[in-house]
Every structure is written in structure tokens, then in C-alpha cells.
C-alpha atoms as a PDB file:
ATOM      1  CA  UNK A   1     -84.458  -2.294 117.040  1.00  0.00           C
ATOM      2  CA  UNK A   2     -84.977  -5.928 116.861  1.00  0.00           C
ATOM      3  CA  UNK A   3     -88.201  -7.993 117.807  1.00  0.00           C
ATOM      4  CA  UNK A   4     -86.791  -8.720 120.871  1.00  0.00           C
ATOM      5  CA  UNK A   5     -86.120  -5.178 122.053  1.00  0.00           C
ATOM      6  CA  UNK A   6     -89.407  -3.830 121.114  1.00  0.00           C
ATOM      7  CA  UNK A   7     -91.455  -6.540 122.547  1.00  0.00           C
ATOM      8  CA  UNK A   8     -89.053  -5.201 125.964  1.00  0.00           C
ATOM      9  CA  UNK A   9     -90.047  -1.565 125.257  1.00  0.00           C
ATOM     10  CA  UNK A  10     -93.775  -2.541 124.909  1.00  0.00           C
ATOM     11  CA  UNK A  11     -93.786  -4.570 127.954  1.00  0.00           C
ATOM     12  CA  UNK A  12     -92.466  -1.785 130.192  1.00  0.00           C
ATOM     13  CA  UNK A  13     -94.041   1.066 128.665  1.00  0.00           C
ATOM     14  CA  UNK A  14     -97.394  -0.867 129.053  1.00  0.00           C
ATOM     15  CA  UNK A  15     -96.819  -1.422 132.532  1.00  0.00           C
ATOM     16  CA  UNK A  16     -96.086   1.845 133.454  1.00  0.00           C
ATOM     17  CA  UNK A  17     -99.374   3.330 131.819  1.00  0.00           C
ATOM     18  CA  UNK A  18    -100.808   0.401 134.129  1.00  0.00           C
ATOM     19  CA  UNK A  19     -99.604   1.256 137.688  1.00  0.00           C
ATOM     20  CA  UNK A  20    -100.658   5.158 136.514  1.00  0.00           C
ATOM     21  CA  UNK A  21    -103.823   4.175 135.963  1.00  0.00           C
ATOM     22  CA  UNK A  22    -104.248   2.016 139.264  1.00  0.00           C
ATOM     23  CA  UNK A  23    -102.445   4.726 141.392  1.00  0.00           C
ATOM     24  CA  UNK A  24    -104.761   7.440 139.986  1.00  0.00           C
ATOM     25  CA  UNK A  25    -108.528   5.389 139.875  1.00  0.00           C
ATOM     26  CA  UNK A  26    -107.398   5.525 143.791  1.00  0.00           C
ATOM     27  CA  UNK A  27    -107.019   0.977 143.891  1.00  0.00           C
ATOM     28  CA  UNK A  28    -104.133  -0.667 145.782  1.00  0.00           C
ATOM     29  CA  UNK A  29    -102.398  -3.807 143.926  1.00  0.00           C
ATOM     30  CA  UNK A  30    -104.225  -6.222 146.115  1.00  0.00           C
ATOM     31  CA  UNK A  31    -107.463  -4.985 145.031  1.00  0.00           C
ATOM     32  CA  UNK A  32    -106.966  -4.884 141.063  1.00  0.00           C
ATOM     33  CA  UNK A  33    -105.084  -8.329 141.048  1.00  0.00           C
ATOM     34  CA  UNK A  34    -108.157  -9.489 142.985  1.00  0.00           C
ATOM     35  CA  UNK A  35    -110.288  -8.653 140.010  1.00  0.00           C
ATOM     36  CA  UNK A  36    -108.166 -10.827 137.199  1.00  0.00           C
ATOM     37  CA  UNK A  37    -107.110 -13.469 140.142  1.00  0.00           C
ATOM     38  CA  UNK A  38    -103.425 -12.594 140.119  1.00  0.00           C
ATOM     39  CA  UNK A  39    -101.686 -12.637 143.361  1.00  0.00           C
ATOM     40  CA  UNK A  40    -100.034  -8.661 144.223  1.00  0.00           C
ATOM     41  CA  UNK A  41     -96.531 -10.122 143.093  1.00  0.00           C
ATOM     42  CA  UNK A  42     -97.820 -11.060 139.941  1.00  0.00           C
ATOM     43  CA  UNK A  43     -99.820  -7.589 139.242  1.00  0.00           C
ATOM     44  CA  UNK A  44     -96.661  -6.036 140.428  1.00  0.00           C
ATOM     45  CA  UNK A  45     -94.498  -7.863 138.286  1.00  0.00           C
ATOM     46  CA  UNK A  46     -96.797  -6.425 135.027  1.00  0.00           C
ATOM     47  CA  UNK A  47     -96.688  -2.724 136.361  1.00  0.00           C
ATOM     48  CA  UNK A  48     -92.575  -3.266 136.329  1.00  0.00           C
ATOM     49  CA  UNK A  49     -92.694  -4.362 132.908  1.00  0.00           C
ATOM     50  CA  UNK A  50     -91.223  -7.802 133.325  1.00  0.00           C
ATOM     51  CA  UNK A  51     -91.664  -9.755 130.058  1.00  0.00           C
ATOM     52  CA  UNK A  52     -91.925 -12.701 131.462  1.00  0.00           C
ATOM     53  CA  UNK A  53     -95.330 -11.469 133.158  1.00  0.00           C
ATOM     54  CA  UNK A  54     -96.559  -9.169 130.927  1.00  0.00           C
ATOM     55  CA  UNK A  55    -100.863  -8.682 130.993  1.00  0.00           C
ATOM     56  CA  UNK A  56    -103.212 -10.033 128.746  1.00  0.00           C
ATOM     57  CA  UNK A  57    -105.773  -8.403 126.842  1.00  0.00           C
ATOM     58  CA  UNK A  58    -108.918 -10.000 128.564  1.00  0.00           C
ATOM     59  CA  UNK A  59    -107.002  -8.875 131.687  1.00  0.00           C
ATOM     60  CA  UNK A  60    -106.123  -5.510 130.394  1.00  0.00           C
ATOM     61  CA  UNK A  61    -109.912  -5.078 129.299  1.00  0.00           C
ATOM     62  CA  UNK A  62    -111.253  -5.892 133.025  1.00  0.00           C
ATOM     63  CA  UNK A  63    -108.577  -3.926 134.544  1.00  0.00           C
ATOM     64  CA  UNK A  64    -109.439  -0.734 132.314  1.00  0.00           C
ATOM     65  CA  UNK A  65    -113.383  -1.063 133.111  1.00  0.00           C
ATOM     66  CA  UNK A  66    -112.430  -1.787 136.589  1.00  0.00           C
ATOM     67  CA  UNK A  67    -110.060   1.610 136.817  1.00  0.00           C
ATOM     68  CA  UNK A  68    -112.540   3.563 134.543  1.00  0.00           C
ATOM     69  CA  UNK A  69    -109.861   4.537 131.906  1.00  0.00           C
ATOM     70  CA  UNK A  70    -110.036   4.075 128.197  1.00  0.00           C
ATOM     71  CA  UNK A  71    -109.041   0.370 126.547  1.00  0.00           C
ATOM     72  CA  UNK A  72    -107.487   2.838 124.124  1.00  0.00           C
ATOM     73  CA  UNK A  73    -105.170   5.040 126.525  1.00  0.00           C
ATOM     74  CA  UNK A  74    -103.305   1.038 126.161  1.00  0.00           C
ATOM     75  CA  UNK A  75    -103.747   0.058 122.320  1.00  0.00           C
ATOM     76  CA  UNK A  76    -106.152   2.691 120.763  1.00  0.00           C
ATOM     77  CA  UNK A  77    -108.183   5.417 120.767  1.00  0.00           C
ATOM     78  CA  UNK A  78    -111.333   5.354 122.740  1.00  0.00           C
ATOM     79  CA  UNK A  79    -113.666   7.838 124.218  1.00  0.00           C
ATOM     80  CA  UNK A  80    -113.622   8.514 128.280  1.00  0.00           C
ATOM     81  CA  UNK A  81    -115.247   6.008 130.463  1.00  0.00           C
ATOM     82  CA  UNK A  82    -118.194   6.663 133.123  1.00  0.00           C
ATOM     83  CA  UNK A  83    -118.594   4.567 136.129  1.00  0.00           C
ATOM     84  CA  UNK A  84    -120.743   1.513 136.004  1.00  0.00           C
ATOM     85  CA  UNK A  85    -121.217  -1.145 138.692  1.00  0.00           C
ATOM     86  CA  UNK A  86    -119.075  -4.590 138.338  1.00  0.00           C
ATOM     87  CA  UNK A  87    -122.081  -6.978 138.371  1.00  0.00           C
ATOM     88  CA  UNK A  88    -120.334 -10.138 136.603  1.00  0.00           C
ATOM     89  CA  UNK A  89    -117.326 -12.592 137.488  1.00  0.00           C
ATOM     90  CA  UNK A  90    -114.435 -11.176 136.245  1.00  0.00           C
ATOM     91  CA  UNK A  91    -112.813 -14.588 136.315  1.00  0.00           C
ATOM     92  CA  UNK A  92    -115.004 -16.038 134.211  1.00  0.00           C
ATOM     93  CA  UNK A  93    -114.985 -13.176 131.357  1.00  0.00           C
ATOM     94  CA  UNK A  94    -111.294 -13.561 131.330  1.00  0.00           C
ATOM     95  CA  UNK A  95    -111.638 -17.320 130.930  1.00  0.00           C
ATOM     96  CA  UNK A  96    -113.542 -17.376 128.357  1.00  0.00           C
ATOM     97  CA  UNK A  97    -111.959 -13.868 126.498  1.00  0.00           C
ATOM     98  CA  UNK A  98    -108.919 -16.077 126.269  1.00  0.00           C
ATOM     99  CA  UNK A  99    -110.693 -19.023 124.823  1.00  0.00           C
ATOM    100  CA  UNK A 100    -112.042 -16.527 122.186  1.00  0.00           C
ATOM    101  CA  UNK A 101    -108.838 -14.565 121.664  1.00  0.00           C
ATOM    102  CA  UNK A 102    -107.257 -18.257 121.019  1.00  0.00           C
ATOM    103  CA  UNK A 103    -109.862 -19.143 118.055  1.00  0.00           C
ATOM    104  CA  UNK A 104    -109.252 -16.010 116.543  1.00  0.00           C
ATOM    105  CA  UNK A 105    -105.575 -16.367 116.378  1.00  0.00           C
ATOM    106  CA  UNK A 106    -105.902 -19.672 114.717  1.00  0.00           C
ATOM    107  CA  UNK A 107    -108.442 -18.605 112.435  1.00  0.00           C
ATOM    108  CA  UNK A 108    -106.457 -15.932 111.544  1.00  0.00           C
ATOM    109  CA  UNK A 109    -103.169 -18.185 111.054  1.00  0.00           C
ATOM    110  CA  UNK A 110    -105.287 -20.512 108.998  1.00  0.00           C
ATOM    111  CA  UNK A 111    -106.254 -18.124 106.747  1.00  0.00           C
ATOM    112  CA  UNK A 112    -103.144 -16.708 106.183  1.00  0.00           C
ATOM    113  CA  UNK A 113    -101.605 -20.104 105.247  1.00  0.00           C
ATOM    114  CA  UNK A 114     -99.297 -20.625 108.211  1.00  0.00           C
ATOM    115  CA  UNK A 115     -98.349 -23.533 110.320  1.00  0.00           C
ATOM    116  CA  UNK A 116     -98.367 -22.899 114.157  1.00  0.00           C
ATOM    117  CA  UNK A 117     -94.643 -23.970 113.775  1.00  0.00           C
ATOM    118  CA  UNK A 118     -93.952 -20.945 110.903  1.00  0.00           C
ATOM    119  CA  UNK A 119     -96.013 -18.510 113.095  1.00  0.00           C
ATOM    120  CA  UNK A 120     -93.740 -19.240 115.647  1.00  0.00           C
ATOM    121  CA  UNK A 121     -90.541 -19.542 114.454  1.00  0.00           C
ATOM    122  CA  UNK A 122     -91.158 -15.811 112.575  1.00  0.00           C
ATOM    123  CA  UNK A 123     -91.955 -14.264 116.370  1.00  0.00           C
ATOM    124  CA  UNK A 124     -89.212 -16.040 117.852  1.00  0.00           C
ATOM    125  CA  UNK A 125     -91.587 -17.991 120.020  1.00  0.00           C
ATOM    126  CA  UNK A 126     -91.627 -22.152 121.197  1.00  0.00           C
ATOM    127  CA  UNK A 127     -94.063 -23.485 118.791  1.00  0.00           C
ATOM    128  CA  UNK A 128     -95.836 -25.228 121.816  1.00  0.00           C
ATOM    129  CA  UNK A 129     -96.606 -21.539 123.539  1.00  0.00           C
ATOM    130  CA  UNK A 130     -98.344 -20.330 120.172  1.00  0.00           C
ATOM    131  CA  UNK A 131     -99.990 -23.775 120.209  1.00  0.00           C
ATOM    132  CA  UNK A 132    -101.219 -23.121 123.784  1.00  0.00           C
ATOM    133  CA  UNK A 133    -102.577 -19.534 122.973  1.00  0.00           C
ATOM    134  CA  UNK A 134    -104.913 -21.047 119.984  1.00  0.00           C
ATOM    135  CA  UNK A 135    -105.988 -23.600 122.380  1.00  0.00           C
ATOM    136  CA  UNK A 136    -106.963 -20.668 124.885  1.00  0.00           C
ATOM    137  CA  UNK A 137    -104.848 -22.436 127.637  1.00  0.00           C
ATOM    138  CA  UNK A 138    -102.345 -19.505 128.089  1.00  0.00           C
ATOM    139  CA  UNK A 139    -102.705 -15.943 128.632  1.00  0.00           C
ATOM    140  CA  UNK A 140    -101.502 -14.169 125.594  1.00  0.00           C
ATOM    141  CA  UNK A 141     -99.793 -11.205 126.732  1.00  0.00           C
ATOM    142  CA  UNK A 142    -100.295  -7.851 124.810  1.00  0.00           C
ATOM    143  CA  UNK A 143     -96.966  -7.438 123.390  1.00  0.00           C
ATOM    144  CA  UNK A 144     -96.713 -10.855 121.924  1.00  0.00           C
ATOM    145  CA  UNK A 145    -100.641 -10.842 121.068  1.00  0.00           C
ATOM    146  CA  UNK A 146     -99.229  -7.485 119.127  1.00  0.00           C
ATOM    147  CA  UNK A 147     -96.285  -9.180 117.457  1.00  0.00           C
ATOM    148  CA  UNK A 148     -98.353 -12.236 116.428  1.00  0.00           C
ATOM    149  CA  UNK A 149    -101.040  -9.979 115.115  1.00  0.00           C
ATOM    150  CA  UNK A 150     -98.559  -7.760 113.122  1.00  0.00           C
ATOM    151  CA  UNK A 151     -96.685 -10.922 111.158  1.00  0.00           C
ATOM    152  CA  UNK A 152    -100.825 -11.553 110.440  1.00  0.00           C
ATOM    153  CA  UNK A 153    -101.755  -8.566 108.948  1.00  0.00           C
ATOM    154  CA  UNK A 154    -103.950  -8.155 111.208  1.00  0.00           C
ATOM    155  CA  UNK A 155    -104.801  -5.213 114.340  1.00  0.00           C
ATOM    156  CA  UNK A 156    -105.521  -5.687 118.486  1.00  0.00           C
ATOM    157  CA  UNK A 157    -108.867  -3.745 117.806  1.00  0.00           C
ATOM    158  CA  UNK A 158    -110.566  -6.820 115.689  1.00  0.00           C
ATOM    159  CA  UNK A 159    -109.670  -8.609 119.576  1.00  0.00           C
ATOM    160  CA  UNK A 160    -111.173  -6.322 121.525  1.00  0.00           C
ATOM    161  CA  UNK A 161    -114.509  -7.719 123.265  1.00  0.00           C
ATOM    162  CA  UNK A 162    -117.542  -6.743 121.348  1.00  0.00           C
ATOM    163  CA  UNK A 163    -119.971  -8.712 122.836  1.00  0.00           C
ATOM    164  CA  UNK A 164    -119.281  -8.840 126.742  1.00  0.00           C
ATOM    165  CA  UNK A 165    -120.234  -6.628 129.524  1.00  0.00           C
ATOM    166  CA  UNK A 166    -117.172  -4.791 128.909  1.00  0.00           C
ATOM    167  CA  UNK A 167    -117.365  -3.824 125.446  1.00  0.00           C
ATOM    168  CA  UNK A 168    -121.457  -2.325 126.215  1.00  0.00           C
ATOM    169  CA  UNK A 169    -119.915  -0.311 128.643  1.00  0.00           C
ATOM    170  CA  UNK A 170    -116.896   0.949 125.099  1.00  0.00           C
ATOM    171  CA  UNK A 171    -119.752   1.028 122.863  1.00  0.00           C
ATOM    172  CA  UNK A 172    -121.917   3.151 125.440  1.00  0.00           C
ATOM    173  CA  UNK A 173    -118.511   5.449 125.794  1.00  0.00           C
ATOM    174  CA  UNK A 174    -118.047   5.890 121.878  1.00  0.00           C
ATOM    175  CA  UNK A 175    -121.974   6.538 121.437  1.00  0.00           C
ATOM    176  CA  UNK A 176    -121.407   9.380 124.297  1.00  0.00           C
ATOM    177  CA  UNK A 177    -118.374  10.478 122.878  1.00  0.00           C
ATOM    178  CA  UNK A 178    -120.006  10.720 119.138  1.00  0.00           C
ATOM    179  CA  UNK A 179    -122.661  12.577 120.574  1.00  0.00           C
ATOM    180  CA  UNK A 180    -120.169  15.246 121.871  1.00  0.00           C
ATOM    181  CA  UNK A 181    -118.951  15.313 117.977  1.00  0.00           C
ATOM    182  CA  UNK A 182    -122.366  16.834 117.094  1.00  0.00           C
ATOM    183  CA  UNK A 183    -123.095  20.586 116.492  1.00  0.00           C
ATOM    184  CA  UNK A 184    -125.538  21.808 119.575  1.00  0.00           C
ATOM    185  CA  UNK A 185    -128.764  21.787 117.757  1.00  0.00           C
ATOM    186  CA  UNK A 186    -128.239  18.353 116.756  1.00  0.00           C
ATOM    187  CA  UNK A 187    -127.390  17.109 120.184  1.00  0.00           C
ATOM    188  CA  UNK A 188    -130.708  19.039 121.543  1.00  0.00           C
ATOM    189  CA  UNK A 189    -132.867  17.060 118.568  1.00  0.00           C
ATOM    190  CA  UNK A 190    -131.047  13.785 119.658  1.00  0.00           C
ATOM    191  CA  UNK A 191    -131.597  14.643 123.214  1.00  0.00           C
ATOM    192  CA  UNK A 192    -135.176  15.329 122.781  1.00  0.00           C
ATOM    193  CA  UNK A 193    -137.439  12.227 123.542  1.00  0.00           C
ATOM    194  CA  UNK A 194    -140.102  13.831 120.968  1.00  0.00           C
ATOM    195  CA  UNK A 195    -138.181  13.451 118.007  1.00  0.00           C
ATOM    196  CA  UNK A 196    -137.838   9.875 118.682  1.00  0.00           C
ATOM    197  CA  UNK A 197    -139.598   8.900 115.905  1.00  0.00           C
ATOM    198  CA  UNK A 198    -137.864  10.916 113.433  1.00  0.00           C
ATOM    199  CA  UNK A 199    -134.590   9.254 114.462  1.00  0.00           C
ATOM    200  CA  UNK A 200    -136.295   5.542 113.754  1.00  0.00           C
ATOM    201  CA  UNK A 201    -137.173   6.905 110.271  1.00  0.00           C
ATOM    202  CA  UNK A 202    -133.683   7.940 109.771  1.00  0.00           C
ATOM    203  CA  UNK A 203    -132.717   4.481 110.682  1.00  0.00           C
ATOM    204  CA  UNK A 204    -134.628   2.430 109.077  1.00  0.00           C
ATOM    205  CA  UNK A 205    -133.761   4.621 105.654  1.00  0.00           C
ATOM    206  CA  UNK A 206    -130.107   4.720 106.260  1.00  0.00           C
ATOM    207  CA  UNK A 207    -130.725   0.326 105.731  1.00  0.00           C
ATOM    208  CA  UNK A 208    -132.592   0.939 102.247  1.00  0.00           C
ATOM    209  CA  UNK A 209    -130.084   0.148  99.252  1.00  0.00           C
ATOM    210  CA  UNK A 210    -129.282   2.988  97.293  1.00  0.00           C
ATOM    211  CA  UNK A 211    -132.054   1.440  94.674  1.00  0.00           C
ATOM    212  CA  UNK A 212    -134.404   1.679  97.171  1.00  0.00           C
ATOM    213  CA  UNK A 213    -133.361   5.182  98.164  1.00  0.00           C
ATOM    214  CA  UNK A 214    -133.589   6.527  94.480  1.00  0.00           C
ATOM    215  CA  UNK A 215    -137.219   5.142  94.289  1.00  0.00           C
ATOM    216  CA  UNK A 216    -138.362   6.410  97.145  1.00  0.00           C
ATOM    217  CA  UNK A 217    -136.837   9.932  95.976  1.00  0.00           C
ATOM    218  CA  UNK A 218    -139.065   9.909  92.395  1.00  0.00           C
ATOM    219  CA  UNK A 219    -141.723   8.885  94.399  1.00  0.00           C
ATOM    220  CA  UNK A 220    -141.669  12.099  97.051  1.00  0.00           C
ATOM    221  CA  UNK A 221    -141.476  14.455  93.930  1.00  0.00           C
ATOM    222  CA  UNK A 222    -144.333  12.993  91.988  1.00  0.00           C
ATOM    223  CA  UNK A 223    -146.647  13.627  95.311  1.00  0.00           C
ATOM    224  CA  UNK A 224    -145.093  16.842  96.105  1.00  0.00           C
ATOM    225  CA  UNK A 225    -147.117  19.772  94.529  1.00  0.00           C
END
């Protein structure tokens, strides 16, 4: 299968997982293209899997907070999502997501010692639309984010927000979803507002260097009878 024809596949298959995942968090197309400031057509046009229209991944994060599904049930594994109210503009996240998204790609390029011309011409793409993603002027869609990324060496997850009001609401998922990892007794001592200062101890030695560590070990046995 050629570049072409998986960048198709990808396209189609991502925009069925997206119309399932409207259709079940209960939102008509009006409402969800609302959020990202797509007309209906246009959101429609992405859940068909037309290339030409395919989503973004600032517009892909919004859209998965906004349904309450997991940014990894698109590109990764994530834990399960818990309802939080929308209290910033989505428009403006996206806006500047794609700004961000733009100077990573170039960075990225940059480092790996290719012109925006060789980047292109190896993903098939007009140099002047990979030229226009770096700037942050175009929405990268996922697929083609994913087929830059891959000639990069690099993954979608380095992409993903970690600093918006989207990825506190992932991080507060994974912590939840790392807590459910735990045998019960350790989930009870976490749970426990008591042992709270046990659990700062533990932090602040899990940041000692391993020097540190091994000193403070000699130093416990010489005081302990």
C-alpha cells in the first residue's frame, strides 16, 4: 500500500471512530462543529473520511474533551475521561494549538536536516502547504501530521497538548487511571488524607540522586540501634 492509499485508509477510518463518538456522547453535528468553528458540512465531510477535509489534532483534542472519550481511542492509548465543564474558548485553543503544532514541525525538520522543499517532496505534498503548517496558518490534518511525523522519526504523542486546559483534564485521567493500577491497600494509603505527609517524603526522595540516596542510607543504619 502506497502513501497515498494509507493516508485514504487513515482518513476514513478516523472519521468513522469520529461520528461514533459524536453519535454516542449524545451531540448533533451542529453542536460539535460549533465547538472547533466548522460549519455541519465541513464536520460532516471529516466523519465521511474525505481527505480533502480531514481533522486536525488541536481539533481532534477539543472534540475528544468535548465528547468525553479518550485522545487515545484516535492515536494512542489513554485512560477514560470524566466530565468537566468547557470554561475556555475553544477557538482560541485551536488557534494557538496550531501555531504550536507548526513550531514543532519545523523544529523538528530543522533538526533532522531537511529543507521544507525535501520534507515535502518525500510526503508527496506542495512545498507551500508544509510551508503553511510550520507557519501555523493551516490546519494540519492527522493523517498528514502522521505521515510528516513518521519521515521525522518522530510520534503524534510528543504533539499532544501538555500544557492547555485539555491536556489537565489527560493528565487528571492517567493519574486516575494509575491509581486504578495500584493493589487496594495502596490505593486506601493514597486515598487517605493522613498519610499526606508520607507521600511528600516519598517525593521529595524519589528527586535525591542516587549519591544522595546512598548517603542518606549509611546514615539511617549508623542511628539505627
Amino acid at each position: 500500500m502506497n502513501l497515498s492509499q494509507t493516508l485514504i485508509l487513515r482518513t476514513k477510518m478516523l472519521g468513522a471512530i469520529l461520528r461514533d463518538a459524536r453519535l454516542k456522547a449524545g451531540k448533533s453535528l451542529k453542536q460539535a462543529a460549533a465547538l472547533v468553528g466548522l460549519s455541519s458540512g465541513a464536520l460532516s465531510a471529516m466523519e465521511r473520511g474525505r481527505r480533502s477535509a480531514a481533522i486536525s489534532l488541536p481539533e481532534l483534542e477539543l472534540l475528544a474533551f468535548y465528547y468525553r472519550v479518550p485522545l487515545g481511542q484516535f492515536i494512542s492509548t489513554q485512560p477514560l475521561p470524566t466530565e468537566r465543564r468547557m470554561d475556555f474558548d475553544p477557538r482560541l485553543v485551536i488557534s494557538l494549538r496550531q501555531k504550536m503544532i507548526g513550531a514543532m514541525l519545523r523544529r523538528h525538520r530543522d533538526e533532522a536536516g531537511l529543507s521544507i522543499r525535501a520534507l515535502a517532496e518525500r510526503v508527496g505534498y506542495p512545498s507551500s502547504r508544509v510551508s503553511a503548517y510550520e507557519r501555523g496558518e493551516r490546519p494540519i490534518p492527522l493523517p498528514e501530521l502522521e505521515a510528516l511525523l513518521k519521515v521525522l522519526g518522530r510520534l503524534v504523542d510528543a504533539y499532544v497538548d501538555q500544557q492547555g486546559p485539555v491536556a489537565e483534564w489527560v493528565q487528571t485521567q492517567q493519574a486516575n487511571e494509575n491509581l486504578k493500577q495500584l493493589p487496594r491497600d495502596l490505593r486506601s494509603f493514597l486515598a487517605d488524607p493522613q498519610n499526606q505527609t508520607y507521600l511528600r517524603l516519598a517525593k521529595r526522595l524519589s528527586e535525591l540522586s542516587s549519591e544522595k540516596l546512598h548517603g542518606l542510607a549509611e546514615l539511617l543504619l549508623e542511628v539505627t540501634p
